[in-house]
N, C-alpha and C. Protein backbone atom coordinates (compact mmCIF):
# COMPACT_ATOMS: atom_id res chain seq x y z
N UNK A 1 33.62 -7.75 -3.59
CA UNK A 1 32.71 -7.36 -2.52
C UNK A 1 31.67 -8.46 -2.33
N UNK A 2 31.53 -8.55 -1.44
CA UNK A 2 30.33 -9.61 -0.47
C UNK A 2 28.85 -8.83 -0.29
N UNK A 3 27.99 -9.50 -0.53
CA UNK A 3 26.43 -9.07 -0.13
C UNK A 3 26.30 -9.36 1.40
N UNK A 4 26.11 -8.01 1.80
CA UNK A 4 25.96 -8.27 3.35
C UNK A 4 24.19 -7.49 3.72
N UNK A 5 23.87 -8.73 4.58
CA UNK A 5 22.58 -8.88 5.09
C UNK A 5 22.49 -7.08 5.74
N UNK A 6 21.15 -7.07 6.05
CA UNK A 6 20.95 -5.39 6.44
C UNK A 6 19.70 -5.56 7.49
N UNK A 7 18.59 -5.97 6.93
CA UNK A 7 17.17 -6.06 7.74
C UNK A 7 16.49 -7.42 7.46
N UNK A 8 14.98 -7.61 8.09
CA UNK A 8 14.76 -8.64 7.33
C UNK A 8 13.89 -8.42 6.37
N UNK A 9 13.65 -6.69 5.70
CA UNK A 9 13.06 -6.07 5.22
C UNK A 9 10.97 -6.70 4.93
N UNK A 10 10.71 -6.60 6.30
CA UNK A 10 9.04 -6.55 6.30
C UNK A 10 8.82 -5.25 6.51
N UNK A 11 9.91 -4.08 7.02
CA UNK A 11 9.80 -2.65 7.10
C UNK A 11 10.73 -2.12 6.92
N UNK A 12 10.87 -0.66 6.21
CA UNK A 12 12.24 -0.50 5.78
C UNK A 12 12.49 0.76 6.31
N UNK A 13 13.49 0.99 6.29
CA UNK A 13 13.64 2.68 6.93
C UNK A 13 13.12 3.78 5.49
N UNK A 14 12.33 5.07 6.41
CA UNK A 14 11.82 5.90 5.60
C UNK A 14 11.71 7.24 6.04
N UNK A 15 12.53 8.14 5.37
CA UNK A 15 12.50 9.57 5.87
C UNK A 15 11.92 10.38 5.05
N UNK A 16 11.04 11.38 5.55
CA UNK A 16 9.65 12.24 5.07
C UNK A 16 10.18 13.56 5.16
N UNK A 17 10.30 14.62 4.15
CA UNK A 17 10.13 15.67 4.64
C UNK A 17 9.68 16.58 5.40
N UNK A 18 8.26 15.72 5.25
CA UNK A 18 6.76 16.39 6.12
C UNK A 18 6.37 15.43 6.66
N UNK A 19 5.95 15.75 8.19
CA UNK A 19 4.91 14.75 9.26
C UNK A 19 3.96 13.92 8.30
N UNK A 20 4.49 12.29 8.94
CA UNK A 20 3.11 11.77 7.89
C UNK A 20 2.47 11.12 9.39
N UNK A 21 1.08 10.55 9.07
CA UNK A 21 0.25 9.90 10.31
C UNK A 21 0.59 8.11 9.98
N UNK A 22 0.17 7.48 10.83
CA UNK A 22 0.43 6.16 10.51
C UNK A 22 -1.30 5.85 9.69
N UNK A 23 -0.73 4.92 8.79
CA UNK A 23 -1.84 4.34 7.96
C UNK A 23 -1.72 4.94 6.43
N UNK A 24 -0.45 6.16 6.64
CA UNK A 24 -0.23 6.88 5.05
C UNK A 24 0.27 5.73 4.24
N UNK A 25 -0.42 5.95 2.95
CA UNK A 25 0.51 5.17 2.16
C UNK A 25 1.64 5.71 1.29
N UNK A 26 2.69 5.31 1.03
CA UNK A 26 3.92 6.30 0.64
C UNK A 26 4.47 5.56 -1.33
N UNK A 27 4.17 6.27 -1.75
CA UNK A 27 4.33 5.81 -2.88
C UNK A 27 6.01 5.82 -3.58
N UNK A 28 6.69 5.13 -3.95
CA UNK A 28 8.65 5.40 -4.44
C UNK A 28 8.67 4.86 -5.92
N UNK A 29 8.30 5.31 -6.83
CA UNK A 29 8.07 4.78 -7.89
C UNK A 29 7.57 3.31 -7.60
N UNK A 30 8.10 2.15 -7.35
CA UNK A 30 7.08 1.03 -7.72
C UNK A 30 7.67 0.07 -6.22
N UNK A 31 7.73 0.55 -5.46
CA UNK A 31 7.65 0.44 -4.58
C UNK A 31 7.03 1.41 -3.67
N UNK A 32 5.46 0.59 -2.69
CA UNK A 32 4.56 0.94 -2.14
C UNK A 32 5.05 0.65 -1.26
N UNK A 33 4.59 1.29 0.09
CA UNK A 33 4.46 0.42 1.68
C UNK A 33 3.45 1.58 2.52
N UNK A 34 3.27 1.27 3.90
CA UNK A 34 1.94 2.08 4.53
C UNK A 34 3.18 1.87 5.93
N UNK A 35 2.97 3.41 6.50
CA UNK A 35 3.17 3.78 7.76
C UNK A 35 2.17 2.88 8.56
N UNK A 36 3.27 2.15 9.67
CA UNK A 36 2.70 1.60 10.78
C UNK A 36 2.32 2.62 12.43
N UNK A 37 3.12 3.81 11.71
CA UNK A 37 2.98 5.05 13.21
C UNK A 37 3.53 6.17 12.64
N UNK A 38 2.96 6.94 13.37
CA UNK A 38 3.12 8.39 12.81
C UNK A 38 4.61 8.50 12.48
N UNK A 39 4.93 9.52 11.59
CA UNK A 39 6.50 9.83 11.98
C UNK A 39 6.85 11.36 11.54
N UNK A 40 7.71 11.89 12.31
CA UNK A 40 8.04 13.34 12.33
C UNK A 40 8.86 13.92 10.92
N UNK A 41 8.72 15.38 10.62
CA UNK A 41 9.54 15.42 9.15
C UNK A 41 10.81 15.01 9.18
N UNK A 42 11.42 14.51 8.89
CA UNK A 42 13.05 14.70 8.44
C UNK A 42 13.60 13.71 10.05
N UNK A 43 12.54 12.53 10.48
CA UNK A 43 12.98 11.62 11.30
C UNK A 43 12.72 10.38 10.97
N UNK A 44 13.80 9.62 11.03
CA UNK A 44 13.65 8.28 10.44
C UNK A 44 12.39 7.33 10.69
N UNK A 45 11.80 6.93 9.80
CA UNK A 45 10.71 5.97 10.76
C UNK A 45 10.92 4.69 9.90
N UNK A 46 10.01 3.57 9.98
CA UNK A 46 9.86 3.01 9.56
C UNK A 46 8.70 2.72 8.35
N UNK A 47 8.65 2.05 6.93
CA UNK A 47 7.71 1.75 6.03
C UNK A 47 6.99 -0.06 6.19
N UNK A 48 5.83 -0.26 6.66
CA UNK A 48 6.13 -1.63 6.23
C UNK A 48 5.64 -1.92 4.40
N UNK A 49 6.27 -2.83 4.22
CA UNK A 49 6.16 -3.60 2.57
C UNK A 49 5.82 -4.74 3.02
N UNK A 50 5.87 -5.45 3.88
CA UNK A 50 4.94 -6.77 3.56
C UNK A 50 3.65 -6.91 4.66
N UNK A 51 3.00 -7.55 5.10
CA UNK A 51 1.82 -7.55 5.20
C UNK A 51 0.29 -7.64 5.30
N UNK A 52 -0.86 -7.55 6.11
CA UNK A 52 -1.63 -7.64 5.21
C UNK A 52 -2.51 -6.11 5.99
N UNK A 53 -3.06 -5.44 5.09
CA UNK A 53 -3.44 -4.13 5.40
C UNK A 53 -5.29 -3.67 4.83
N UNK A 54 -5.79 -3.12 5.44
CA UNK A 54 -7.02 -2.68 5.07
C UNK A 54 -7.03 -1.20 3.97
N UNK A 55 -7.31 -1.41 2.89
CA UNK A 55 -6.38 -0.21 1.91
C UNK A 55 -8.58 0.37 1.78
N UNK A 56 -8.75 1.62 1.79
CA UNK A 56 -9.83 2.31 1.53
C UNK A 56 -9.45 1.87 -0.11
N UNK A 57 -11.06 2.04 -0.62
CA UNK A 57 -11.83 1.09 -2.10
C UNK A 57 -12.83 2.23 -2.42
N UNK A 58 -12.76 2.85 -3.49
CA UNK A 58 -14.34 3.18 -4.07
C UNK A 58 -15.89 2.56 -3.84
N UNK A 59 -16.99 2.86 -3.72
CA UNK A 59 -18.01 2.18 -3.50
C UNK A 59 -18.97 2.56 -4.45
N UNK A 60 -20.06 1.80 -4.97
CA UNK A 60 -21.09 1.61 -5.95
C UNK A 60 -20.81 0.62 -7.07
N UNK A 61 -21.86 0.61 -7.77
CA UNK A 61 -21.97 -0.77 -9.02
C UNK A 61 -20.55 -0.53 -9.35
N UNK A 62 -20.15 -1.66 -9.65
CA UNK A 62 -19.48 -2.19 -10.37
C UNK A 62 -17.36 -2.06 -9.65
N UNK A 63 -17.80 -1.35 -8.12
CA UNK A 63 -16.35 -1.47 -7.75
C UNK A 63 -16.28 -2.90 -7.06
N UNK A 64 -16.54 -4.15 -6.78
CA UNK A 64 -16.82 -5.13 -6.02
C UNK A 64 -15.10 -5.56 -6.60
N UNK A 65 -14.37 -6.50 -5.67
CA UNK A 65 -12.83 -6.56 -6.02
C UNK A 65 -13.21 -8.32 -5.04
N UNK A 66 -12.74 -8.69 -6.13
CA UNK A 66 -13.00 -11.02 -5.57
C UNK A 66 -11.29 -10.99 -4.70
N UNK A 67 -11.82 -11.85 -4.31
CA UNK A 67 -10.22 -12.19 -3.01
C UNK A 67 -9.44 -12.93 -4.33
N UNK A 68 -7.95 -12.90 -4.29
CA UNK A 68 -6.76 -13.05 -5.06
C UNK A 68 -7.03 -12.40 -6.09
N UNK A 69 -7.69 -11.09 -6.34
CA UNK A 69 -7.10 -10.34 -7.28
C UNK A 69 -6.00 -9.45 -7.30
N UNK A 70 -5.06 -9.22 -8.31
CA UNK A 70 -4.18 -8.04 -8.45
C UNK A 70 -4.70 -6.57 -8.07
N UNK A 71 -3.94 -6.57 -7.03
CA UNK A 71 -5.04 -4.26 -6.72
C UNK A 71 -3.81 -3.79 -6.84
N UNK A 72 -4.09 -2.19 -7.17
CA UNK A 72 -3.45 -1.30 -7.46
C UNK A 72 -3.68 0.12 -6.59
N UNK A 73 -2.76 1.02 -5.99
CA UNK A 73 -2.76 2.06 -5.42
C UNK A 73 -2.96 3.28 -6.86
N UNK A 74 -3.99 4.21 -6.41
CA UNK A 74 -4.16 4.96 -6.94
C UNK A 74 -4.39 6.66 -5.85
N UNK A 75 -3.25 6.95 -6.30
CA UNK A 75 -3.03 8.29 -5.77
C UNK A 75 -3.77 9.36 -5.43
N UNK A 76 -4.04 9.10 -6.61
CA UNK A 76 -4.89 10.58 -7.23
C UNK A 76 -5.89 10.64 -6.58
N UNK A 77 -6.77 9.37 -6.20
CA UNK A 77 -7.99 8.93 -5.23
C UNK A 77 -7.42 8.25 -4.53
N UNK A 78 -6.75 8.55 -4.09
CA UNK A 78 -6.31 7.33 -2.93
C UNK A 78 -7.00 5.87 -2.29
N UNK A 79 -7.19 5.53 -3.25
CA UNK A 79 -7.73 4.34 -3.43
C UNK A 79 -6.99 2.81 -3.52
N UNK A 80 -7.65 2.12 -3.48
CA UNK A 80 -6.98 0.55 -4.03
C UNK A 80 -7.95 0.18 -5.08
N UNK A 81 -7.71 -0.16 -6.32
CA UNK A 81 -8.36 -0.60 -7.12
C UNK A 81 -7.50 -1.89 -8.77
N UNK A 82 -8.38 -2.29 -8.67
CA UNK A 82 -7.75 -3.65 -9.93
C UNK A 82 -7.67 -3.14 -11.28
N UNK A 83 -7.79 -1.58 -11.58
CA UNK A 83 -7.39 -1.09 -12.62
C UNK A 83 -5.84 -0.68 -12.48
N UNK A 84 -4.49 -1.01 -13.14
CA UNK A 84 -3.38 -0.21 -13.42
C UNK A 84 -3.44 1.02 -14.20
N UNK A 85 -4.40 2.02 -14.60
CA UNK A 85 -4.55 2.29 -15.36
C UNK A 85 -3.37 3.02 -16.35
N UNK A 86 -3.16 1.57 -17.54
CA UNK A 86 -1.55 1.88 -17.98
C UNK A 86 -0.76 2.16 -17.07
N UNK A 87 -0.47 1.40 -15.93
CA UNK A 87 0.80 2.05 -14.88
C UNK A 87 0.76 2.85 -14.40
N UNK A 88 0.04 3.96 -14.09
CA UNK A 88 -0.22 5.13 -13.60
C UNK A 88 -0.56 4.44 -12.13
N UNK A 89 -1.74 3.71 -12.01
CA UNK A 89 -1.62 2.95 -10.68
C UNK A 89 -0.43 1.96 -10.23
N UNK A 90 0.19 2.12 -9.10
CA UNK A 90 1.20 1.11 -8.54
C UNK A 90 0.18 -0.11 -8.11
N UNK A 91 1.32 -1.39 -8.12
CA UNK A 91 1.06 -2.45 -7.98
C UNK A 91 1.28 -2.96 -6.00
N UNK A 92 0.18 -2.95 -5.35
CA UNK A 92 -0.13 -2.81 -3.74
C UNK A 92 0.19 -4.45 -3.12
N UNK A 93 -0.50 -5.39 -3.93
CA UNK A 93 -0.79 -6.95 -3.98
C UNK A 93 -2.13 -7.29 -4.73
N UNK A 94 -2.29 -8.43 -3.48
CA UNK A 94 -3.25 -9.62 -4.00
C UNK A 94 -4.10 -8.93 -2.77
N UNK A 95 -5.34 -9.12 -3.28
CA UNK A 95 -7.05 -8.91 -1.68
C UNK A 95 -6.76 -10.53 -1.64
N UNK A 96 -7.21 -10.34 0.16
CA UNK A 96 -7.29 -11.94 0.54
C UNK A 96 -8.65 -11.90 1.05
N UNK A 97 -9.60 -10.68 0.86
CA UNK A 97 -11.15 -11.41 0.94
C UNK A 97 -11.55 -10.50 -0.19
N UNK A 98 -12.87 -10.90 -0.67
CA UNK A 98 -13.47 -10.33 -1.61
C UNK A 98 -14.19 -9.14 -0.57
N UNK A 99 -14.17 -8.32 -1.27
CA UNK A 99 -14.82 -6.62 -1.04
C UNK A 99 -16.09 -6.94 -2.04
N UNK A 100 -16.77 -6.28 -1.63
CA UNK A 100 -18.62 -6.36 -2.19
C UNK A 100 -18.36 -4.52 -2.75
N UNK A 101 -19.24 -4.19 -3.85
CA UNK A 101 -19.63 -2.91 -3.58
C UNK A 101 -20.06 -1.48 -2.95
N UNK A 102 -20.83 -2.22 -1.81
CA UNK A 102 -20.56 -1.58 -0.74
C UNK A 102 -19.81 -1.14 0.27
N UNK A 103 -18.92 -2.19 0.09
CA UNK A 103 -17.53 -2.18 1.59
C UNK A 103 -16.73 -1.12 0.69
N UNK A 104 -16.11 -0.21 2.07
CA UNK A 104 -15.23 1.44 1.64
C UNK A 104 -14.08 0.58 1.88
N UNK A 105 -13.48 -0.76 1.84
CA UNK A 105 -11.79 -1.24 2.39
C UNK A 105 -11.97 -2.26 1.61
N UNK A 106 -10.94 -2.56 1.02
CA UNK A 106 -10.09 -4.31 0.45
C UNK A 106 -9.30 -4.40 1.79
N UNK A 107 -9.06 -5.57 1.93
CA UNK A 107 -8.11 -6.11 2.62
C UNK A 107 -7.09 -6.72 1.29
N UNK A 108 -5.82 -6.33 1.74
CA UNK A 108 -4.74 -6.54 1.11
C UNK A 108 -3.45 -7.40 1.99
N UNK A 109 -2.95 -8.41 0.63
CA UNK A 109 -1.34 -8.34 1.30
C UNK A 109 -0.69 -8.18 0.46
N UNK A 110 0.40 -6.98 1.10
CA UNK A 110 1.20 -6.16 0.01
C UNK A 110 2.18 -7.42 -0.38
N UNK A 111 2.38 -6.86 -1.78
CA UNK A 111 3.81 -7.67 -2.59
C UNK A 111 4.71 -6.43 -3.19
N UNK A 112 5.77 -6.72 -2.68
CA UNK A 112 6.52 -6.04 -3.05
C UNK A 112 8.05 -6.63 -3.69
């Protein structure tokens, strides 16, 4: 058997049980990606995985995240943050600007 080409995977196909809005982020064990548009339950849409995306950040002392750090999706808070904590957080990318304490968004580009 031959490896045959499919997409050029910057978005991949993704089917939801339940209505998601665009901007969800969809977690598959260790593979992340974020809805670019809404999509209906149990209708194909699309995921993108590559990217660069504005991911919501915790705010106060000590959340500040420097541009080319490693961030991590965290569920539970739906957050982006540079803790894995032990793997429990998925791996989102690299921030390509530094976030201050105050700013509620990293800017991200996903690696997947």
């Amino acid at each position: 058997m031959t490896t045959k080409f499919i997409q050029d995977g910057e978005s991949i196909d993704y089917t939801s049980g339940t209505a998601k809005a665009a901007g969800s982020v969809v977690v598959q064990n260790d593979l992340v990606g974020v809805l670019k548009r809404d999509i209906a339950a149990n209708v194909p849409g699309a995921l993108a995985v590559s990217g660069v995306f504005d991911f919501p950040k915790a705010t106060g002392v000590g959340t500040a995240i420097a541009a080319g750090k490693p961030v991590y999706y965290d569920v539970a808070e739906d957050v982006a943050k540079e803790n894995s904590e032990s793997g429990a957080n998925k791996l989102i990318g690299k921030t390509v600007l530094a976030a201050a304490d105050a700013d509620a968004k990293v800017r991200v580009r996903l690696l997947q």
